[in-house]
N, C-alpha and C. Protein backbone atom coordinates (compact mmCIF):
# COMPACT_ATOMS: atom_id res chain seq x y z
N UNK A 1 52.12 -30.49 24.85
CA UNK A 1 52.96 -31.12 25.85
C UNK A 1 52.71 -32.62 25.83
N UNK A 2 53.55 -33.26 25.71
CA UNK A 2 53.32 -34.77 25.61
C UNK A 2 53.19 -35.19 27.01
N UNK A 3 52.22 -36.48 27.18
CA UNK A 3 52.00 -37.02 28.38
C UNK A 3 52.97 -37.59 29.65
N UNK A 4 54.25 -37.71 29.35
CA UNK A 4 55.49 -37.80 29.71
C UNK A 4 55.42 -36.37 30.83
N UNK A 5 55.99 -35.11 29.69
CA UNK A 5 56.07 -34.27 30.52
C UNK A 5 55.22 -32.99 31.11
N UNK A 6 53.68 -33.83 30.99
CA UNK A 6 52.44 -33.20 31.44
C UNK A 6 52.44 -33.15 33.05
N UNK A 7 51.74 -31.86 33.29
CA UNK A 7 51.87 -31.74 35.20
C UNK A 7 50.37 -32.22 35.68
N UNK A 8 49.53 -33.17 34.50
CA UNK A 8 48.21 -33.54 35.11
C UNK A 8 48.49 -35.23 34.82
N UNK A 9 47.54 -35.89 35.24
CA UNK A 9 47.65 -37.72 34.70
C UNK A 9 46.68 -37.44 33.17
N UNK A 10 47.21 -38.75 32.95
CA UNK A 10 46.94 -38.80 31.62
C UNK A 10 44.91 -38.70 30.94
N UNK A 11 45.05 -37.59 29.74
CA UNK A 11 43.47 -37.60 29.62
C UNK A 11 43.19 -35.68 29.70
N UNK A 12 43.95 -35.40 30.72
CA UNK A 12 43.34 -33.65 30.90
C UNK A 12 44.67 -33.22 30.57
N UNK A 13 45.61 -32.88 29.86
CA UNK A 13 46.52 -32.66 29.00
C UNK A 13 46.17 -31.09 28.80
N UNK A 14 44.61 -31.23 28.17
CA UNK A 14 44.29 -29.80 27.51
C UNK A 14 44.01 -28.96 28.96
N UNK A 15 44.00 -29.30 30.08
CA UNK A 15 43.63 -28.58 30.75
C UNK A 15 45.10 -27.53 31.82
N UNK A 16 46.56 -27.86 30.63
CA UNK A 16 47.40 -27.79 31.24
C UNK A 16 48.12 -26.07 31.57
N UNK A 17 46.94 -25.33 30.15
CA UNK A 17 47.39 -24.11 30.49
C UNK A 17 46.93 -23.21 31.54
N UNK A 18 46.11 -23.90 32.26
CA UNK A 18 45.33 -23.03 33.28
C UNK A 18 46.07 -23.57 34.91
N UNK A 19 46.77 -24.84 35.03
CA UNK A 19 47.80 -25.18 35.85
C UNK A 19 48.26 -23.74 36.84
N UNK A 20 49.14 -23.34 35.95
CA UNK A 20 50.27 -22.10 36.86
C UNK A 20 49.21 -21.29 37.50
N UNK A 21 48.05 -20.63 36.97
CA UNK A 21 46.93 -19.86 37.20
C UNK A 21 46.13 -20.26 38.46
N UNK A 22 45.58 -21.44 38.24
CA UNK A 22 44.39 -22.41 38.88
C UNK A 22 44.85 -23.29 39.62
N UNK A 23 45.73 -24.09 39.51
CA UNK A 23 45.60 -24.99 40.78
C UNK A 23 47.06 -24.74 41.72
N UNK A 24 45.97 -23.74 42.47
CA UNK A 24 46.37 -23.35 43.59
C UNK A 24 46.66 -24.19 44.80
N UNK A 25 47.72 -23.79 45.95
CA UNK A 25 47.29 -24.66 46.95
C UNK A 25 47.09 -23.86 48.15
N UNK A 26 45.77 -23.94 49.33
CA UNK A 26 45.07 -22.98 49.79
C UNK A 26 43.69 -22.20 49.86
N UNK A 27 43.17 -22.47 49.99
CA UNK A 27 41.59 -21.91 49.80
C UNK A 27 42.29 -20.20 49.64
N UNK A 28 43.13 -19.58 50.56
CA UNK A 28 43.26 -18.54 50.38
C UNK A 28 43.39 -17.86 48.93
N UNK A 29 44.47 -18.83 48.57
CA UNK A 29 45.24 -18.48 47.29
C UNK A 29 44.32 -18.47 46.38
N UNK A 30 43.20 -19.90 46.23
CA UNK A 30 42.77 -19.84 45.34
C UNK A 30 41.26 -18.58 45.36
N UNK A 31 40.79 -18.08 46.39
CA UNK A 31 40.09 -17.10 46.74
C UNK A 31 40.73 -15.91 46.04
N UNK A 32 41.95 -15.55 46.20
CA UNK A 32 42.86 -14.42 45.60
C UNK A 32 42.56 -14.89 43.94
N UNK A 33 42.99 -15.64 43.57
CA UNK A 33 43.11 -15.90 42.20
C UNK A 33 41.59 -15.73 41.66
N UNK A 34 40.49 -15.86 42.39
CA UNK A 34 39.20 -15.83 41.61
C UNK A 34 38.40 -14.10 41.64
N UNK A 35 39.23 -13.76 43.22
CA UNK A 35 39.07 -12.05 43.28
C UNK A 35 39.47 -11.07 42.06
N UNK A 36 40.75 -11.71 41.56
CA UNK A 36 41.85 -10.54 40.49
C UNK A 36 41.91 -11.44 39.16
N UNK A 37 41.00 -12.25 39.00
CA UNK A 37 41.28 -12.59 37.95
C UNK A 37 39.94 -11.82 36.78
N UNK A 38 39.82 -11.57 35.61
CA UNK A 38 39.42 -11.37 34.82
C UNK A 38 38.15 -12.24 34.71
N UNK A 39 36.61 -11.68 34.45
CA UNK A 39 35.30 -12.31 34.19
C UNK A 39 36.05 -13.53 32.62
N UNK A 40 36.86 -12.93 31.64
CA UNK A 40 37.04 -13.58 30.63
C UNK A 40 38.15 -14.68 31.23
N UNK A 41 38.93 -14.51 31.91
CA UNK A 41 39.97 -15.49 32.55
C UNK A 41 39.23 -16.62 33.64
N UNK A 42 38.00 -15.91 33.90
CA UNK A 42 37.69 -16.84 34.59
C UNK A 42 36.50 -18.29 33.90
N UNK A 43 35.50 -16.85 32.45
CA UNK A 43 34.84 -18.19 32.08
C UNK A 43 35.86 -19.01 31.25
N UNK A 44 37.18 -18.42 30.53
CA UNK A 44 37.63 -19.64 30.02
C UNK A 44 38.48 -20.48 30.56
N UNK A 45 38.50 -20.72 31.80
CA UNK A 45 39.28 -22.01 32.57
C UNK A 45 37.69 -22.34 33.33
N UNK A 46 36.62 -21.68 33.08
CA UNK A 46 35.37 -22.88 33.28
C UNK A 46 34.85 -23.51 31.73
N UNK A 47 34.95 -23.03 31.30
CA UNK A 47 35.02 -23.49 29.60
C UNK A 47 35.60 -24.54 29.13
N UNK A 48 37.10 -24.73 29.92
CA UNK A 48 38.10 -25.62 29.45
C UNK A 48 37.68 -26.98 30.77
N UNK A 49 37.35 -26.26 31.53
CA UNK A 49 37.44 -27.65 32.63
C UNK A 49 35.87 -28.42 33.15
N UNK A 50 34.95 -27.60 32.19
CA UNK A 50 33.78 -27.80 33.00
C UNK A 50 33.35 -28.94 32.04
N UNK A 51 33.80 -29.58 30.59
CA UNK A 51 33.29 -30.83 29.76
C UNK A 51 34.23 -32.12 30.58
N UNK A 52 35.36 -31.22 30.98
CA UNK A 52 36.39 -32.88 31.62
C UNK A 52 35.95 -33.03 33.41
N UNK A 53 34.70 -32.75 34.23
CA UNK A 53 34.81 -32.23 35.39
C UNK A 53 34.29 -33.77 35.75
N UNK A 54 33.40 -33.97 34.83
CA UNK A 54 32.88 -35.63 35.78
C UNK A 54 33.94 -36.89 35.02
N UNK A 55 35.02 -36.86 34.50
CA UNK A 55 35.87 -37.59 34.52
C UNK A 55 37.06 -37.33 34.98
N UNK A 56 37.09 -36.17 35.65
CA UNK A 56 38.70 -35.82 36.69
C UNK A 56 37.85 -36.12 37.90
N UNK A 57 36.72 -35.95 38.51
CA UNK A 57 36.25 -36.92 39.49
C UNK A 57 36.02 -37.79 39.65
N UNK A 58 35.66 -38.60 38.58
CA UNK A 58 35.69 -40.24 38.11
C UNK A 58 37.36 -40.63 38.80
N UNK A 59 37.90 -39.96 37.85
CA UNK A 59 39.69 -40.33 38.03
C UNK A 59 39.79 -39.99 39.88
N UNK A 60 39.67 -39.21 39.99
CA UNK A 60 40.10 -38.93 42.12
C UNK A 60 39.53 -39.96 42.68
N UNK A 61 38.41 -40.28 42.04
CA UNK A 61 37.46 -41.20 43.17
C UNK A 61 38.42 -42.43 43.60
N UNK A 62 39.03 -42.63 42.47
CA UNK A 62 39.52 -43.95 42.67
C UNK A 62 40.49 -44.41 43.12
N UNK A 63 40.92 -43.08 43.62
CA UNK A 63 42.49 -43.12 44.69
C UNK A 63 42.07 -42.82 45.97
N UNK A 64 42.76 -43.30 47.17
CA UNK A 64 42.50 -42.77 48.48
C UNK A 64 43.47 -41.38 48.16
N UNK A 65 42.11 -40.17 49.22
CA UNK A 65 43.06 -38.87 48.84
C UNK A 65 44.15 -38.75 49.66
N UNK A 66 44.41 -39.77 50.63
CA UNK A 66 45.86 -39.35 50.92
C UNK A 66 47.01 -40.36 50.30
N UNK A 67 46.72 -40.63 49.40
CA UNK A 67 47.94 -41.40 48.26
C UNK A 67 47.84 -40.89 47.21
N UNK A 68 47.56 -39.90 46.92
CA UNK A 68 47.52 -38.77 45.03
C UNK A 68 48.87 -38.58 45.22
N UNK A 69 49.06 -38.71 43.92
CA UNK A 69 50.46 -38.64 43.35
C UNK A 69 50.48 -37.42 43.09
N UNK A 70 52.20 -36.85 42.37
CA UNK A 70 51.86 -35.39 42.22
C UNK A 70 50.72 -34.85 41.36
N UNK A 71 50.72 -35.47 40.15
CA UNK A 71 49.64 -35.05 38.82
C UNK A 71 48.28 -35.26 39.69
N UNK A 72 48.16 -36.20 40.53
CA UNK A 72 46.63 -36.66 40.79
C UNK A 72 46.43 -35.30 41.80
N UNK A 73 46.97 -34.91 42.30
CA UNK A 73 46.89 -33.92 43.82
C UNK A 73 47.43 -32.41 43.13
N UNK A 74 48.03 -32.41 41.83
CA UNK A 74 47.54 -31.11 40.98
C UNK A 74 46.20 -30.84 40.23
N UNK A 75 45.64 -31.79 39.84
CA UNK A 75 44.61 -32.14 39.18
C UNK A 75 43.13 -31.63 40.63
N UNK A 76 43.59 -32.35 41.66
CA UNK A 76 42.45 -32.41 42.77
C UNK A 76 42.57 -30.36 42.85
N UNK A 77 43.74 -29.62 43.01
CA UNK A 77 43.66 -28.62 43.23
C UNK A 77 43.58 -27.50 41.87
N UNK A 78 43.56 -28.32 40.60
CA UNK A 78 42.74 -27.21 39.84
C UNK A 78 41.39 -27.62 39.91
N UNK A 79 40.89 -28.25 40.19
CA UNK A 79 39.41 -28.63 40.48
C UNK A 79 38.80 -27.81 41.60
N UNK A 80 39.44 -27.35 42.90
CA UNK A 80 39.22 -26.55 43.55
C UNK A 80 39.30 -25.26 43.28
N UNK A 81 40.10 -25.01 42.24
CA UNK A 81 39.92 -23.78 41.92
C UNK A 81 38.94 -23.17 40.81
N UNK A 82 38.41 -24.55 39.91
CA UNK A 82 37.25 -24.57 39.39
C UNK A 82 36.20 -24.03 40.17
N UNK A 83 36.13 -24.84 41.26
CA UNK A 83 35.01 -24.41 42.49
C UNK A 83 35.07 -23.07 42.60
N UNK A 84 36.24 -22.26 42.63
CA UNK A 84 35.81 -21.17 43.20
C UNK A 84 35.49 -20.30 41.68
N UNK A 85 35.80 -20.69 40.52
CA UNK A 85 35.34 -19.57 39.13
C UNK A 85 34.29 -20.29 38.93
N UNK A 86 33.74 -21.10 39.10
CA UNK A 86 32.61 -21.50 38.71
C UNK A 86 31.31 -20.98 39.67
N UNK A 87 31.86 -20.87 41.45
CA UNK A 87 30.93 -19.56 41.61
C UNK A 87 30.69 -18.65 41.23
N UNK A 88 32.37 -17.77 40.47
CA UNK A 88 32.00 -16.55 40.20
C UNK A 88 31.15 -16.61 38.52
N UNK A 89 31.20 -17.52 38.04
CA UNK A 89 30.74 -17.59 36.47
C UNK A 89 29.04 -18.35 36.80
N UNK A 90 28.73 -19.42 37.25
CA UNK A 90 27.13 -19.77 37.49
C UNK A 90 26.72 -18.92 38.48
N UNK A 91 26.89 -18.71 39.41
CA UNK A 91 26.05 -17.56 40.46
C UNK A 91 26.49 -16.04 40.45
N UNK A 92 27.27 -15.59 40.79
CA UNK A 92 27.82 -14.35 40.83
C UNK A 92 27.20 -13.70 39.44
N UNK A 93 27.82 -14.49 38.21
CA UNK A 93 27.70 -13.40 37.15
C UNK A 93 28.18 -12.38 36.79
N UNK A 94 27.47 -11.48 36.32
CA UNK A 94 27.63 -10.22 36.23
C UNK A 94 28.25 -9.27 37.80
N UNK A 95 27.48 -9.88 38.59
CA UNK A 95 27.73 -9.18 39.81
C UNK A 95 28.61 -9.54 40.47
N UNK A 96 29.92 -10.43 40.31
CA UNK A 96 30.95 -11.05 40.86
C UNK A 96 31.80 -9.48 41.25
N UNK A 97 31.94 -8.26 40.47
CA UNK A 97 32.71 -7.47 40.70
C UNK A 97 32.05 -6.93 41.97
N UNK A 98 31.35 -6.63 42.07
CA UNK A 98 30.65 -6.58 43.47
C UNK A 98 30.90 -6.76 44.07
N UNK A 99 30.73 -8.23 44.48
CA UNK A 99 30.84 -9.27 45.40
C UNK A 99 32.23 -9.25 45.83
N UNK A 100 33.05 -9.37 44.62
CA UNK A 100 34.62 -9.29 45.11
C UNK A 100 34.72 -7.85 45.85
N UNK A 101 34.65 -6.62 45.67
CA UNK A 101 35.13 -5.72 46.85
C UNK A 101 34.64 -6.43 48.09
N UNK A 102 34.01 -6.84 48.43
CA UNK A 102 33.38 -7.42 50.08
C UNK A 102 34.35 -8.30 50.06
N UNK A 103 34.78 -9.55 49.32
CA UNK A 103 35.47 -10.31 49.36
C UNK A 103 36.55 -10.06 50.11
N UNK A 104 37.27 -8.78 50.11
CA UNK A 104 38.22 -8.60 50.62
C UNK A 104 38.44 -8.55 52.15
N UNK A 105 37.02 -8.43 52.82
CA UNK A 105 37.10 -8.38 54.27
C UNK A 105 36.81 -9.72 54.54
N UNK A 106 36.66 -10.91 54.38
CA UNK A 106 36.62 -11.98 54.63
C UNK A 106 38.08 -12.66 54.10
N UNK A 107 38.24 -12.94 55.96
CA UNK A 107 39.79 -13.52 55.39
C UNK A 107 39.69 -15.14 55.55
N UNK A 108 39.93 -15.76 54.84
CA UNK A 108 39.94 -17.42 54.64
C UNK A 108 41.42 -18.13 55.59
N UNK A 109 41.73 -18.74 56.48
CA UNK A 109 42.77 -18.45 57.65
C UNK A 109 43.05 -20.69 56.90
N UNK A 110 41.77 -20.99 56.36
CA UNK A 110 42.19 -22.51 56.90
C UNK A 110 40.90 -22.75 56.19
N UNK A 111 41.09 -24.04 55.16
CA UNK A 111 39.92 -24.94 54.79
C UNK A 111 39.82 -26.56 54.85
N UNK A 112 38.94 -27.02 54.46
CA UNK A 112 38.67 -28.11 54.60
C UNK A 112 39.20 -29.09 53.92
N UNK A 113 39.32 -28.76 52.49
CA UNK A 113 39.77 -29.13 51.32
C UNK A 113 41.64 -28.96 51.62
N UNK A 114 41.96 -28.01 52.60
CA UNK A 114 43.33 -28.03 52.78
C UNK A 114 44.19 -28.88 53.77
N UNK A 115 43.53 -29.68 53.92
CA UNK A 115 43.73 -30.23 55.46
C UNK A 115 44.33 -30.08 56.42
């Protein structure tokens, strides 16, 4: 996809197939997406995003977050959804399937990150 008609700012390009999947908007949503998604679906969108993670925060830092453009404020919300596979891939582990049946009684209504 050329940088023109990329849905991130310029630089995370490669990180564009995990978009439709990952950057969710919602703590809920993205909670759902880390419940039903696949241990392999999940380490490889931490795979793909976890070498570009301290230069897509480099890049946010430097905008006030309430002026992100669309790419900058798609970008901020696959990063949140990093957050949530990257629990299930560094802590969870193996035992994320676990963890997700419980998951289901905790309902997420409103976050922080959502304003």
């Amino acid at each position: 996809m050329s940088a023109a008609n990329s849905e991130l700012p310029p630089g995370f390009e490669t990180l564009e197939p995990y978009v439709a999947s990952w950057a969710l908007v919602g703590a809920p949503n993205r909670a759902h997406r880390r419940t039903h998604s696949t241990e392999q679906e999940r380490a490889d969108f931490y795979n793909a995003v976890q070498p570009l993670l301290v230069p897509a925060l480099a890049y946010l830092d430097e905008r006030p977050l309430n002026a992100l453009d669309e790419k900058a404020q798609r970008l901020m919300t696959l990063l949140l959804g990093f957050a949530h596979a990257a629990q299930a891939v560094e802590v969870q582990g193996e035992n994320e399937a676990v963890h997700a049946q419980q998951r289901g009684l905790l309902k997420i209504s409103r976050a922080v990150a959502d304003g």
